[in-house]
Protein backbone atom coordinates (compact mmCIF):
# COMPACT_ATOMS: atom_id res chain seq x y z
CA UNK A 1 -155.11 -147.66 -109.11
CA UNK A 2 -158.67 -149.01 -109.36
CA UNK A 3 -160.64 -149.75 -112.27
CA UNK A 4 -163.91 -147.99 -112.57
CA UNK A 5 -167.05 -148.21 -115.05
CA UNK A 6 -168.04 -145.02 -116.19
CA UNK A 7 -172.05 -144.23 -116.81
CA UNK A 8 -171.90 -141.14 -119.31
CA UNK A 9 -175.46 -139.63 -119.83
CA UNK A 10 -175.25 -137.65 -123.57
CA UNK A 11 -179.28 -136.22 -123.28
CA UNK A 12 -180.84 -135.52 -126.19
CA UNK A 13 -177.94 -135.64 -128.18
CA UNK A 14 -178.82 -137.19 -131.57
CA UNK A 15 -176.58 -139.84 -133.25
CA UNK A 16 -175.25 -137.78 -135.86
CA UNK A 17 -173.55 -135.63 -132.46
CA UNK A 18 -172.17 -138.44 -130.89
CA UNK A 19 -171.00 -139.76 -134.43
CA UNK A 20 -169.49 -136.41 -134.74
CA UNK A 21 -167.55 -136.72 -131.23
CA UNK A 22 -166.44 -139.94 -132.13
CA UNK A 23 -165.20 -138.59 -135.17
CA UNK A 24 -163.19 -135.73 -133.33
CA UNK A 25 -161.58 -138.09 -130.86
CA UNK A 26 -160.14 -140.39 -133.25
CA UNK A 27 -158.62 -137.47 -134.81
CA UNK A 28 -157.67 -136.15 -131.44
CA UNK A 29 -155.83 -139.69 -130.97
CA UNK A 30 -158.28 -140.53 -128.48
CA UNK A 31 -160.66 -143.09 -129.87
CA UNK A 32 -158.92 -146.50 -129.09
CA UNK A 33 -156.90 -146.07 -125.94
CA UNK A 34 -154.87 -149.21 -123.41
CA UNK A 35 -156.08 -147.23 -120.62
CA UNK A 36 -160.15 -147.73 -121.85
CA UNK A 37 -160.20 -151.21 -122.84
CA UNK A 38 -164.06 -151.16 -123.32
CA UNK A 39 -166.99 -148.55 -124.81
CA UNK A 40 -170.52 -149.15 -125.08
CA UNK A 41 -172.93 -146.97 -126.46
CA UNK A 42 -176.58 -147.83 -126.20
CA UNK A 43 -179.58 -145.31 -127.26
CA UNK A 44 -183.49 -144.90 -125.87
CA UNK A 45 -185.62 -142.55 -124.67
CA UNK A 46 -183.91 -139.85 -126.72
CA UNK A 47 -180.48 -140.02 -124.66
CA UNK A 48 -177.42 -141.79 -125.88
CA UNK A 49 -175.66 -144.21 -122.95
CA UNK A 50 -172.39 -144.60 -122.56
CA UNK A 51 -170.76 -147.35 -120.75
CA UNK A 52 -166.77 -147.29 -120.56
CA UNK A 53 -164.75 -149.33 -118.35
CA UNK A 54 -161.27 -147.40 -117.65
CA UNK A 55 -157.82 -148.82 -116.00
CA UNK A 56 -158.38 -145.62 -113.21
CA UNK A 57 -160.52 -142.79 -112.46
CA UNK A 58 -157.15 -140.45 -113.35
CA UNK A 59 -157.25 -142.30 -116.80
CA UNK A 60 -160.42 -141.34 -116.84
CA UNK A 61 -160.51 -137.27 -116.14
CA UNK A 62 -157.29 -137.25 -118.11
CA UNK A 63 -159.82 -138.50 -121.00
CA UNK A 64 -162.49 -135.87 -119.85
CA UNK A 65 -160.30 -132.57 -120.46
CA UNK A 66 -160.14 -133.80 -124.72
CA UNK A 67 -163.69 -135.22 -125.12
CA UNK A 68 -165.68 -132.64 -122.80
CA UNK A 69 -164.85 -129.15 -125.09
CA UNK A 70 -165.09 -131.94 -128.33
CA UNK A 71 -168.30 -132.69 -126.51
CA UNK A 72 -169.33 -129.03 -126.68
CA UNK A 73 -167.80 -127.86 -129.73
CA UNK A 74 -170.58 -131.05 -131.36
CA UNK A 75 -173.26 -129.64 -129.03
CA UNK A 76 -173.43 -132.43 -126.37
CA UNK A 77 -173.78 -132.07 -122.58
CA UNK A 78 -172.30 -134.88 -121.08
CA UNK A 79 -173.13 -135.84 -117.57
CA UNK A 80 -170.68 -138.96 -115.92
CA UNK A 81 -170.54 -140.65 -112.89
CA UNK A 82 -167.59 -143.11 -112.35
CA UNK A 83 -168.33 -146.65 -109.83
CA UNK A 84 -165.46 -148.91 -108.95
CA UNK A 85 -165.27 -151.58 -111.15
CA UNK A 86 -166.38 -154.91 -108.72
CA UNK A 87 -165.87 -157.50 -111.09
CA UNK A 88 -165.07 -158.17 -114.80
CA UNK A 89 -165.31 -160.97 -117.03
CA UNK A 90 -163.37 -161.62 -119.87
């Protein structure tokens, strides 16, 4: 299995949302997880940016069945598109 970097497009959800969702997932279990060793967030143009870099794309759908109806229940639409991951730095 690959890594990939996921590009997650939240538009115009506000920060209190995307607080919310973060809130959910670490009660879900699912904040701080091996298989996503890094998370970004990054906000402009009204649109919160998420940049996640995930041990495989599986990892990362697994992921996507919890946060995307967390996403919804808090209101967000979240639109991702996964890229193999070409090189990392530590």
């Amino acid at each position: 299995m690959a890594k990939v970097l996921a590009l997650v497009h939240l538009k115009g959800a506000t920060t209190k949302q995307y607080d919310n969702l973060v809130q959910d997932l670490t009660n879900a279990g699912q904040l701080k997880l091996k298989e996503r060793p890094h998370h970004f967030a990054s906000i402009k143009d009204g649109e919160i940016l998420v940049v996640d870099i995930w041990e495989s794309a599986e990892d990362f759908d697994k992921f996507g069945e919890i946060m995307v109806p967390l996403a919804k229940k808090n209101g967000i639409d979240a639109e991702a598109e996964l890229f193999p991951l070409y090189n990392e730095l530590d």
